[in-house]
Protein backbone atom coordinates (compact mmCIF):
# COMPACT_ATOMS: atom_id res chain seq x y z
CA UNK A 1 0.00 0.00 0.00
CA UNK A 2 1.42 3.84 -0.92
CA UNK A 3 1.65 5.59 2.15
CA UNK A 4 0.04 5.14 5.23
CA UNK A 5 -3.20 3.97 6.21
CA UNK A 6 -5.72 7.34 6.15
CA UNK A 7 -6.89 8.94 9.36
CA UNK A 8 -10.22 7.70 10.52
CA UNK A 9 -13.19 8.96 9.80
CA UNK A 10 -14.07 12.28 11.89
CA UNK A 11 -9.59 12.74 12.54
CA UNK A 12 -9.13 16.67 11.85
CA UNK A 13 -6.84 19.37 12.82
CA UNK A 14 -3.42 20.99 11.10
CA UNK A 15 -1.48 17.71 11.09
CA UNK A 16 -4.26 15.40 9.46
CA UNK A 17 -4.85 18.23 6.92
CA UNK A 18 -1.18 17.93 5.74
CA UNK A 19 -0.53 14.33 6.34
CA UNK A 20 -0.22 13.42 2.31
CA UNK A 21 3.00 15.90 1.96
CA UNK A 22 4.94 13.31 3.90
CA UNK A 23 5.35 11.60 1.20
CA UNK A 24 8.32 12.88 -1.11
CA UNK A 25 6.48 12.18 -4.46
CA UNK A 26 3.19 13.98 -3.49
CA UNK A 27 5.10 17.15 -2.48
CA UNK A 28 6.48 17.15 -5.90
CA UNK A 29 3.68 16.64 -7.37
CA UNK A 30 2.09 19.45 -5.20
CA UNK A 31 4.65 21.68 -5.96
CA UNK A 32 4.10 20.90 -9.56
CA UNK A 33 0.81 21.48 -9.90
CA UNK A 34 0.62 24.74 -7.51
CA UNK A 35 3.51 26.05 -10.50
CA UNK A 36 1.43 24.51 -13.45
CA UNK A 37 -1.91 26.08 -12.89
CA UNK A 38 -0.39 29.50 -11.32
CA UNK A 39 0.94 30.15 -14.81
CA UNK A 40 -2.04 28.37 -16.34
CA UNK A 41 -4.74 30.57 -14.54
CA UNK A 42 -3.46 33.66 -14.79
CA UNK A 43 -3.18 33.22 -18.63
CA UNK A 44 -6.74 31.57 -18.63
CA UNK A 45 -8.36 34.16 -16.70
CA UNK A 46 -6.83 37.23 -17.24
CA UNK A 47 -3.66 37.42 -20.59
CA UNK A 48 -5.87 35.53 -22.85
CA UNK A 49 -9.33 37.02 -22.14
CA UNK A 50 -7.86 40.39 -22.10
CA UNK A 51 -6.22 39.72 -25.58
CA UNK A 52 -9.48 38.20 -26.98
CA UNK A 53 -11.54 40.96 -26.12
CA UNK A 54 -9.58 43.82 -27.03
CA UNK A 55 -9.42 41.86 -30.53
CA UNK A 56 -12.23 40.88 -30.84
CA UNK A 57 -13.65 45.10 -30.00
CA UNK A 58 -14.96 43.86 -26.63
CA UNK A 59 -17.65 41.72 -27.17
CA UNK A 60 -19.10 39.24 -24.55
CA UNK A 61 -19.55 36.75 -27.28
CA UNK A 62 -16.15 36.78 -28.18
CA UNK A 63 -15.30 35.32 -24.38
CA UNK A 64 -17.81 32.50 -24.83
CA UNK A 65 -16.58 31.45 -28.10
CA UNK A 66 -13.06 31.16 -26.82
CA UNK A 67 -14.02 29.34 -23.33
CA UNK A 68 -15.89 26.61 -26.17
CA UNK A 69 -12.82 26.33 -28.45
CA UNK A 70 -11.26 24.61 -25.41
CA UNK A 71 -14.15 22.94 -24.48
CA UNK A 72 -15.11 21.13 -27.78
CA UNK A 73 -11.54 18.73 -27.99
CA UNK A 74 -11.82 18.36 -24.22
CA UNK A 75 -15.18 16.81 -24.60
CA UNK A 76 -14.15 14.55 -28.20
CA UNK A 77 -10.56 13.48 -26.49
CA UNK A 78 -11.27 13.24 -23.10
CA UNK A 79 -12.40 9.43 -23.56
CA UNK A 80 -9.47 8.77 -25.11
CA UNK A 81 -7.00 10.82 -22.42
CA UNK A 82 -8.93 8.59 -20.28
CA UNK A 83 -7.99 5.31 -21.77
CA UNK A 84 -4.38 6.14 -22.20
CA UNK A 85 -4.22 7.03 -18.83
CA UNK A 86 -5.24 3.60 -18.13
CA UNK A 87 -2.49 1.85 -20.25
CA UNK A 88 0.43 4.24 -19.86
CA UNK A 89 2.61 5.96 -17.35
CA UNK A 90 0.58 8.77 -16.26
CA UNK A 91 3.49 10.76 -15.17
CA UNK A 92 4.96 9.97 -19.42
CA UNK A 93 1.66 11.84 -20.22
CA UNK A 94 1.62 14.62 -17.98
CA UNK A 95 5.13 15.54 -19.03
CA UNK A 96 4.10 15.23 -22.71
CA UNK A 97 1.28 17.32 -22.88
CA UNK A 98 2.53 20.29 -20.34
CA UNK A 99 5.33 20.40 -23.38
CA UNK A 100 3.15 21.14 -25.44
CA UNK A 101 1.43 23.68 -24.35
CA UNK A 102 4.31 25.51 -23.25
CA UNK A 103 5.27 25.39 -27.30
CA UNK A 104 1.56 26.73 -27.65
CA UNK A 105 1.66 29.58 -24.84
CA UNK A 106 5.13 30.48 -26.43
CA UNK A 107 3.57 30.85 -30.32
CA UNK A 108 1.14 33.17 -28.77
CA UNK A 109 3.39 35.44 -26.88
CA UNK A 110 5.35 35.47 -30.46
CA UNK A 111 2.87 36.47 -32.45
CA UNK A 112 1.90 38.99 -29.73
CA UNK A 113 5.50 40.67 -29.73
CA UNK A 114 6.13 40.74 -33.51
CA UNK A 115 2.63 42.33 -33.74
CA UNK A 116 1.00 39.53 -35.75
CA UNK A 117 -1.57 38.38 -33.11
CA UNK A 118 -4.98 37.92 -34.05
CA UNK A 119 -8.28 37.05 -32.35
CA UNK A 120 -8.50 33.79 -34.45
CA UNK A 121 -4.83 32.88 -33.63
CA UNK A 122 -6.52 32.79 -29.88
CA UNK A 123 -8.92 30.42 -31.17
CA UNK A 124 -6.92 28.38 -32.59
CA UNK A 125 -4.09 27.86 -29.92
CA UNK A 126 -7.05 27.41 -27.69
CA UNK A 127 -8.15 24.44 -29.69
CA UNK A 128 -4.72 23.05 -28.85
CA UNK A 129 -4.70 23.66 -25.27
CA UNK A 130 -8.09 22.26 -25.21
CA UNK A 131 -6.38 18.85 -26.69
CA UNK A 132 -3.74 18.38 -24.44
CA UNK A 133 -5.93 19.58 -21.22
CA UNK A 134 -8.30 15.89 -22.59
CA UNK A 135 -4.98 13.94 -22.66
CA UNK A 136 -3.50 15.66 -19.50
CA UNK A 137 -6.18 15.90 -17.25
CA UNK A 138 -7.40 12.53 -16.59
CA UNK A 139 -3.69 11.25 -16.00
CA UNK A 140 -3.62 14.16 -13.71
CA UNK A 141 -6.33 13.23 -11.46
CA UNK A 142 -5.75 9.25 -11.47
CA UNK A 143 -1.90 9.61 -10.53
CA UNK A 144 -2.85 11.51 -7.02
CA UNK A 145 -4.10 7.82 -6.27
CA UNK A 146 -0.66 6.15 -7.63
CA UNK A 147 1.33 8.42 -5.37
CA UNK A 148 -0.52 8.87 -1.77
CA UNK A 149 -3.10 5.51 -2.12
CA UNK A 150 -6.65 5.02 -1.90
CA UNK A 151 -6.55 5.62 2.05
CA UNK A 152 -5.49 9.23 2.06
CA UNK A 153 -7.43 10.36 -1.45
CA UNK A 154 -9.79 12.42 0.26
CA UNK A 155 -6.89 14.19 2.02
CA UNK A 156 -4.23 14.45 -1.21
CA UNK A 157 -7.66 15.67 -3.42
CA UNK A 158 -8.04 18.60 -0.56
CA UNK A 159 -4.55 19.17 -0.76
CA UNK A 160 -4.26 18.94 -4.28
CA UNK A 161 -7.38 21.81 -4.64
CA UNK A 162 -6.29 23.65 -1.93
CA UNK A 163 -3.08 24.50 -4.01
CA UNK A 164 -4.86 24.76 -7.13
CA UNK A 165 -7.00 27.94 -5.57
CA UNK A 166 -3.75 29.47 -4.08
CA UNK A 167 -2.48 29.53 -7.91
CA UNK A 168 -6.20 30.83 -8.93
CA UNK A 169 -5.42 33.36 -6.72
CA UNK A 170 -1.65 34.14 -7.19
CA UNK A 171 -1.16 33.72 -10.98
CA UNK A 172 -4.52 36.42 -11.94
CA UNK A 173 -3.91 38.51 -9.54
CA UNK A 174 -0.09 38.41 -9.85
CA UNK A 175 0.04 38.21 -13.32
CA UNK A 176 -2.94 40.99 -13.78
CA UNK A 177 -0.95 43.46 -11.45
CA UNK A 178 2.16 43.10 -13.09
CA UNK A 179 0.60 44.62 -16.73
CA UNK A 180 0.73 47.63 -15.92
CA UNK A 181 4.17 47.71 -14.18
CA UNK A 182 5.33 45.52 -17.33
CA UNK A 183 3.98 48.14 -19.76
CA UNK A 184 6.47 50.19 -21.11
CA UNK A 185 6.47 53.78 -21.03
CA UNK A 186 4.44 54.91 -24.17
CA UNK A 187 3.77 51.97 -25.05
CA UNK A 188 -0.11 50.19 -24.90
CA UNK A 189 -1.68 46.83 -21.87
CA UNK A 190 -1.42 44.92 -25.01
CA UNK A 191 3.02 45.45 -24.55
CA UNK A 192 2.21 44.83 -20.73
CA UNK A 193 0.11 41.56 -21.15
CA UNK A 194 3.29 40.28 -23.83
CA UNK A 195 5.60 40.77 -21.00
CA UNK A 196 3.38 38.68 -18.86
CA UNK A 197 3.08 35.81 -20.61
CA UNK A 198 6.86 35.36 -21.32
CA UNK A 199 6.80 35.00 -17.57
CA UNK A 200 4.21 32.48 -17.12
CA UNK A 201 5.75 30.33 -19.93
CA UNK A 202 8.96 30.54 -17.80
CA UNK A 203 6.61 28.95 -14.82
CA UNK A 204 5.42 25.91 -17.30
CA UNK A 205 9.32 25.47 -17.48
CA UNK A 206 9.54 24.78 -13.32
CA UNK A 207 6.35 22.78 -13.24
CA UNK A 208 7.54 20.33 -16.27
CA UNK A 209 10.80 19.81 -14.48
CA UNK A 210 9.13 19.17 -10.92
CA UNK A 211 6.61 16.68 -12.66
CA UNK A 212 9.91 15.07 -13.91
CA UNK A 213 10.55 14.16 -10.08
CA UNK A 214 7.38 13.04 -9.45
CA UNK A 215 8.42 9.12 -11.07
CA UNK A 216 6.88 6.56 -13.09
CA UNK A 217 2.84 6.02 -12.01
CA UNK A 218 1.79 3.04 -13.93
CA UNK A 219 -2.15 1.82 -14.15
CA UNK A 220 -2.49 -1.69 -13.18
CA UNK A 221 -2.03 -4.30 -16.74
CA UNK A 222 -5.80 -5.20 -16.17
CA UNK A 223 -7.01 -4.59 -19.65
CA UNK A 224 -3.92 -3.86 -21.63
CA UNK A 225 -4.40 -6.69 -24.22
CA UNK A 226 -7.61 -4.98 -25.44
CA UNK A 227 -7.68 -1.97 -28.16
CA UNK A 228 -7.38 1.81 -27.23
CA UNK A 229 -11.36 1.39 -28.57
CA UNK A 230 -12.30 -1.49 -27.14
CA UNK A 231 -10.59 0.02 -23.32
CA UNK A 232 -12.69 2.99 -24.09
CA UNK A 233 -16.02 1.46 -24.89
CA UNK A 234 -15.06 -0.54 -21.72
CA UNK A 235 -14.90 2.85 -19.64
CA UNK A 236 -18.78 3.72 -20.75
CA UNK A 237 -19.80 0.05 -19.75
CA UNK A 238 -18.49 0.61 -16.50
CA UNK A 239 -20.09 3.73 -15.89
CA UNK A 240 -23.67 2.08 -17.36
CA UNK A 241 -22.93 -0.29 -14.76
CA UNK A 242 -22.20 1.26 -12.05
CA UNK A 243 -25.59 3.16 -11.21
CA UNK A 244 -24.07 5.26 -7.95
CA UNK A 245 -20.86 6.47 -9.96
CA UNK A 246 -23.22 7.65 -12.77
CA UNK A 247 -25.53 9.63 -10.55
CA UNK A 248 -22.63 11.41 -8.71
CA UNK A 249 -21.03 12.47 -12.36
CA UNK A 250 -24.26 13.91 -13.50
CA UNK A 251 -24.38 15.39 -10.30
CA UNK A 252 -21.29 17.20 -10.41
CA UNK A 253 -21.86 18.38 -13.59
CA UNK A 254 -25.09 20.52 -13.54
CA UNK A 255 -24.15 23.31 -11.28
CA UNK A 256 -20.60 22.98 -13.52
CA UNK A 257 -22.80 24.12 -16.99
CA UNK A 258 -24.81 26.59 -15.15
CA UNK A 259 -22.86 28.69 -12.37
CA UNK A 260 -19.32 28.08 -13.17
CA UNK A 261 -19.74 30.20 -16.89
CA UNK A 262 -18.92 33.06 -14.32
CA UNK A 263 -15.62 33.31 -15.17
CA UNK A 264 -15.87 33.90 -18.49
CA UNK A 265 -18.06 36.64 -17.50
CA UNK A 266 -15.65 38.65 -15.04
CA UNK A 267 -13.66 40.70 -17.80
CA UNK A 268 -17.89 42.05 -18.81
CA UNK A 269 -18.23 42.93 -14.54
CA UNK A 270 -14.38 44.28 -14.55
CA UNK A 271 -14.58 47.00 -17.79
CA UNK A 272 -18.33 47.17 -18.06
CA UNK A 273 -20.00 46.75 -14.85
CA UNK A 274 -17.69 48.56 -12.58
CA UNK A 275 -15.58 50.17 -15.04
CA UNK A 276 -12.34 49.30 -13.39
CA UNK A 277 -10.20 47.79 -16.14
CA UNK A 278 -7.80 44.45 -15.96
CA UNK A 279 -6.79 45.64 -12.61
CA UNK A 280 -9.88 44.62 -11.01
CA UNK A 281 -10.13 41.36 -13.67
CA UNK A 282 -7.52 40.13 -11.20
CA UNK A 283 -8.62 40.79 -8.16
CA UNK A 284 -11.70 39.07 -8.96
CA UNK A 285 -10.33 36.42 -9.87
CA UNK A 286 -8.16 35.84 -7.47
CA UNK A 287 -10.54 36.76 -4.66
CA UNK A 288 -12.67 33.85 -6.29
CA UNK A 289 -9.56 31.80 -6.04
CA UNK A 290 -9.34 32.57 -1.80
CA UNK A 291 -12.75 31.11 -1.83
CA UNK A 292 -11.82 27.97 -3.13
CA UNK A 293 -8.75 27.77 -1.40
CA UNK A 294 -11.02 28.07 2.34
CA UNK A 295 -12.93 25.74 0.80
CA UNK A 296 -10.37 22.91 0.27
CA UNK A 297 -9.11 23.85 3.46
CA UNK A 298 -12.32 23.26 5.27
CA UNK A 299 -12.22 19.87 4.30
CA UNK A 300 -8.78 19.20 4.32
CA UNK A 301 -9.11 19.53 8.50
CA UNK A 302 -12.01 18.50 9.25
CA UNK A 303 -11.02 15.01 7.73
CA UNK A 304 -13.58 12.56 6.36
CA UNK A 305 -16.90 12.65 7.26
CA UNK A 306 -20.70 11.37 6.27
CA UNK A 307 -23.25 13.32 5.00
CA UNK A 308 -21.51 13.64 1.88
CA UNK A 309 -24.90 14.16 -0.28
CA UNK A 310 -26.55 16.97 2.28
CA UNK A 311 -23.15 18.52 2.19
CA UNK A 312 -22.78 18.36 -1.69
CA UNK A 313 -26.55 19.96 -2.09
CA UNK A 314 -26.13 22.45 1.09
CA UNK A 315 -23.16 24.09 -1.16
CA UNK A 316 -24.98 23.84 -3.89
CA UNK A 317 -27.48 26.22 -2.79
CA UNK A 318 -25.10 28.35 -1.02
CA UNK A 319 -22.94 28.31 -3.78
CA UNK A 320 -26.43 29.63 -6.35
CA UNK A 321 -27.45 31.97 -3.48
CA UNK A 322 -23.61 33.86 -3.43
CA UNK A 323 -23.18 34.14 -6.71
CA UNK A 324 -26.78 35.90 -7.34
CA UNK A 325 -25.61 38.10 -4.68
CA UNK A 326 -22.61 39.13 -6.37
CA UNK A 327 -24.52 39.55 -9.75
CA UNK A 328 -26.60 42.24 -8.44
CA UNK A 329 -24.79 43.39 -5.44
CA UNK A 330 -23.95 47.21 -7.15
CA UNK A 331 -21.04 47.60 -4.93
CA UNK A 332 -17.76 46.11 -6.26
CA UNK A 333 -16.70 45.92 -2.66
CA UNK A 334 -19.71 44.05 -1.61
CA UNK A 335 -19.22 41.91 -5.13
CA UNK A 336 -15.83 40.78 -4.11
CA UNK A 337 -17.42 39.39 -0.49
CA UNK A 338 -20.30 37.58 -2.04
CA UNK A 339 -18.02 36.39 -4.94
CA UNK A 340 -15.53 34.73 -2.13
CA UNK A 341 -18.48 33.05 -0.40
CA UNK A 342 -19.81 31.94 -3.51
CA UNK A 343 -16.56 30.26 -4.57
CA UNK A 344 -16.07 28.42 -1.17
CA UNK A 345 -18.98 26.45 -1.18
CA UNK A 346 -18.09 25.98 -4.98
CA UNK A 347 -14.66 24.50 -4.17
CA UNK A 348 -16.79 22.51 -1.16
CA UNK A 349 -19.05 20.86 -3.48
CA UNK A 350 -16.43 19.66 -6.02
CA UNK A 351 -13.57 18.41 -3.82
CA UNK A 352 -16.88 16.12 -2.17
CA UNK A 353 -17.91 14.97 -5.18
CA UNK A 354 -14.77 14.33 -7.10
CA UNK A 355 -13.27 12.40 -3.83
CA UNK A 356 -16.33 9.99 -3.93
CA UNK A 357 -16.60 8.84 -7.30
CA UNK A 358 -12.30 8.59 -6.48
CA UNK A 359 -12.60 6.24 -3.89
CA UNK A 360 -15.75 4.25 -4.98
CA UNK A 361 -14.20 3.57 -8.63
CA UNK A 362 -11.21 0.71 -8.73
CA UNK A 363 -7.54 1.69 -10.27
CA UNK A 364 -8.13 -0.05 -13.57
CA UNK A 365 -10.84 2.15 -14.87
CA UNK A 366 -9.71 5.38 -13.03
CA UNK A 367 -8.07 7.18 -15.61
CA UNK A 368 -11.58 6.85 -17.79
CA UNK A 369 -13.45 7.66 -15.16
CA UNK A 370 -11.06 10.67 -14.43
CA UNK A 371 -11.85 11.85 -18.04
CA UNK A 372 -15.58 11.59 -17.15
CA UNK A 373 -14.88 14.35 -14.76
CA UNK A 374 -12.83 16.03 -17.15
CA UNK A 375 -16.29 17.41 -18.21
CA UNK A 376 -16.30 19.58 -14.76
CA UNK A 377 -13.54 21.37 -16.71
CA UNK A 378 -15.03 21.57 -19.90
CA UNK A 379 -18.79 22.04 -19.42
CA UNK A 380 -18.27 25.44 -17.61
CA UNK A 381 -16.77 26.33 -20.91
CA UNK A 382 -19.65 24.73 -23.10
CA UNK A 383 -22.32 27.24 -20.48
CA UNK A 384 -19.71 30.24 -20.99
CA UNK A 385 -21.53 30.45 -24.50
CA UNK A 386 -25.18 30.92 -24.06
CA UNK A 387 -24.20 32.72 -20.71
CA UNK A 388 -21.96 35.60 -22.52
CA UNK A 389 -25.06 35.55 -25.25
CA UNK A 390 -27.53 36.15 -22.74
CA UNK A 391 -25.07 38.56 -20.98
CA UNK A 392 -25.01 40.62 -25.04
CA UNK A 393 -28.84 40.83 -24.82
CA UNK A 394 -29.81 41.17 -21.34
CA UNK A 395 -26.78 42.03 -19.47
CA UNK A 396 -24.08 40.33 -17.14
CA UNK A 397 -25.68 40.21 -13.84
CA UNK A 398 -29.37 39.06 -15.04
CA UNK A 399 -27.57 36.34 -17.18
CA UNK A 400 -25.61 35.00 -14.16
CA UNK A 401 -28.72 35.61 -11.86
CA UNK A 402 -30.99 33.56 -13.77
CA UNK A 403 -28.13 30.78 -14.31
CA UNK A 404 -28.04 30.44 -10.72
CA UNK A 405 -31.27 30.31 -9.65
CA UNK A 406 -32.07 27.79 -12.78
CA UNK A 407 -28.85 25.29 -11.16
CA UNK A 408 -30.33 25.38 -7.64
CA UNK A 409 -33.44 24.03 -8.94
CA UNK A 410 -31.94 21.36 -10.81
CA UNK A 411 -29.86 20.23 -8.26
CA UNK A 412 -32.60 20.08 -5.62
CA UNK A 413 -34.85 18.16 -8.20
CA UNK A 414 -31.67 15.62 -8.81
CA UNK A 415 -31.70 14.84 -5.21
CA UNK A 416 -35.38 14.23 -4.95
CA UNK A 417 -35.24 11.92 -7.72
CA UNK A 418 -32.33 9.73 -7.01
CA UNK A 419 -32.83 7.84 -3.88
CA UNK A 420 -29.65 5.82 -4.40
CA UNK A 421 -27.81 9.24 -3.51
CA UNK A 422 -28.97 7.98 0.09
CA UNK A 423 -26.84 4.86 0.06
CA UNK A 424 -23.72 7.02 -1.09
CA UNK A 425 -21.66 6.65 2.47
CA UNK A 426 -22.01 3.20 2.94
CA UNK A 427 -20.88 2.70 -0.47
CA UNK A 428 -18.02 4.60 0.34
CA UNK A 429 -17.15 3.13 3.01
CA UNK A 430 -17.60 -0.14 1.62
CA UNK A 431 -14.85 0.61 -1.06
CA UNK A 432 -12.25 2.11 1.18
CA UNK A 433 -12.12 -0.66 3.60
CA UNK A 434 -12.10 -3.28 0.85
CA UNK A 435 -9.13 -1.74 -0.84
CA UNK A 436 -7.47 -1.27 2.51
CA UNK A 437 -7.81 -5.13 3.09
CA UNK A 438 -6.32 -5.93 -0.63
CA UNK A 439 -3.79 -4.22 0.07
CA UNK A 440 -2.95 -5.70 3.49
């Protein structure tokens, strides 16, 4: 077994919540990751949205219809990121998809510099990032499980959010502040946000070599005789047949489509809203990312616990009830509060949900499964395009109000309707001590 067995259920406190570092892989894989998506979000959030909608002459739209051009080969290759994942080193993977998008984030801030940068050149290298985020992602999620073991998933997950919310707050708001101190006298943000990205891509340099450290993770050989096709039709069987797994997926997705389109709507509340420019694009942003981070850390001490469905709905609604309150709050000041709140019970849901499908699912499908949940990445980009159209015709905050109000609906109705949701702890339980006793 990796690592020790986990903490029992109900074990909190400052030492529990840190207990996966001790092992020397997961901290480089922490540190890794905490690198990766601190250069990843603050070009995500706030270079490449900037740079799309000055190009495109500041249209809404033209937000949504980047957010999708990620989100269409992250839906079509995230079955097959999943089945790779399944048959190959995940670490191999990781390694050869952050390289290339480091050759992608260096094209753009190329064409950017020499002047040649256009708003379908943004489209297009977000088609690629989109590609290698399907192959990536699942390999990314499944190898926490190589490294720390089925016992302390919950905890490593936590961990493993927690960090990725300190880089959703430090690359935007780093990265956004630095524009203007990186814009050259006379020159224009667009000079600023070049300078940026050259140092982000330098960042995607530190986090391939730290993934390097991390070692081989390889899948168990159950399966490897059959085809990449026949492994992936294999993944949707599983899912079919596995009721409980299915629900929680679907689950985890609706508020995803709905509420989580925000973000591609926080350049509109920045310049149009409040009138405050890319200086307050990143402090929203990374204000959201605080939230998330108190989030993970919530969980992370308070170690594992039942009630994981009333806890997964609770945030739901809190979650839908924040985020209207930032959409018509008036006050940015007041909009940044409500927008942290929002984002903690955000961060709450999806570290709950993701954990149990982790540890009810067995190592041999996990990488598919993984690129199941890939779609908790994608869809928000998918609902960023009839969001940022309903934003054009009626307006930011009554697009993101009705949204929100439409996902806590939903979700209340899913619960209502799936009684097997009930079951969902013992289940849990059920699969944690049986892998414990395999292992032993």
């Amino acid at each position: 077994m990796v690592g020790r067995r986990a903490q029992p259920v109900g074990a909190g406190g400052w030492r529990a919540a840190l207990s996966s570092l001790e092992i020397p892989r997961f901290r480089w894989l922490f540190f890794g990751n905490l690198t990766f998506f601190f250069a990843m979000q603050g070009i995500s959030m706030v270079l490449r949205p900037l740079l799309a909608y000055e190009l495109a002459g500041k249209s809404p739209a033209a937000l949504g219809l980047v957010q999708v051009s990620v989100a269409i080969p992250m839906i079509l290759m995230a079955p097959l990121g999943g089945t790779l994942s399944d048959r190959y080193d995940r670490r191999r993977l990781i390694v050869s998809c952050q390289i290339v998008l480091l050759v992608s984030e260096i094209a753009t801030a190329s064409l950017l510099y020499l002047g040649h940068l256009r708003f379908w050149h943004i489209v297009a290298l977000a088609l690629v990032i989109g590609a290698m985020f399907a192959v990536m992602m699942p390999s990314r999620q499944a190898i926490v499980a190589n490294v720390v073991g089925r016992g302390r998933l919950g905890n490593a997950i936590a961990l493993t959010t927690a960090g990725m919310n300190v880089s959703r707050v430090g690359g935007p708001l780093v990265l956004g502040a630095l524009i203007p101190l990186l814009t050259p006298a006379g020159g224009t943000e667009v000079d600023g946000i070049g300078r940026a990205y050259l140092l982000a891509t330098g960042l995607y340099v530190v986090a391939l070599l730290a993934m390097i450290r991390v070692g081989p993770a390889l899948p168990p050989p159950e399966g490897r005789e059959r085809s990449i096709v026949g492994s992936t039709i294999d993944g949707f069987r599983y899912l079919r047949s596995n009721r409980l797994v299915l629900m929680l997926l679907v689950f985890g997705l609706m508020p995803m489509f709905l509420m989580m389109p925000f973000q591609a709507l926080l350049p509109v509340f920045a310049d149009t809203v409040y009138g405050r420019g890319s200086g307050a694009l990143g402090l929203l942003n990374g204000v959201a990312g605080v939230g998330g981070f108190a989030g993970a850390v919530i969980l992370a001490t308070r170690g594992e616990h039942d009630r994981r469905v009333r806890t997964m709905l609770g945030s739901v609604c809190m979650f839908g009830l924040f985020l209207g309150l930032f959409a018509f709050s008036g006050s940015f000041w007041l909009a940044l509060a409500w927008l942290l709140l929002a984002n903690v019970f955000q961060n709450i849901f999806g570290v709950v949900n993701n954990t149990a499908i982790q540890q009810l699912i067995p190592d041999s499908v996990r990488g598919r499964i993984s690129s199941f949940l890939m779609m908790s990445f994608s869809l928000p980009m998918f609902g960023s395009l009839p969001v940022s159209l309903a934003a054009e015709r009626w307006g930011a905050p009554a697009a993101l109000g009705g949204a929100s109000v439409l996902a806590v609906a939903l979700a209340i109705a899913f619960v209502a309707l799936s009684p097997g949701l009930r079951h969902l702890d013992a289940a849990v339980r059920h699969a944690v001590q049986g892998a414990e006793s395999s292992a032993d």
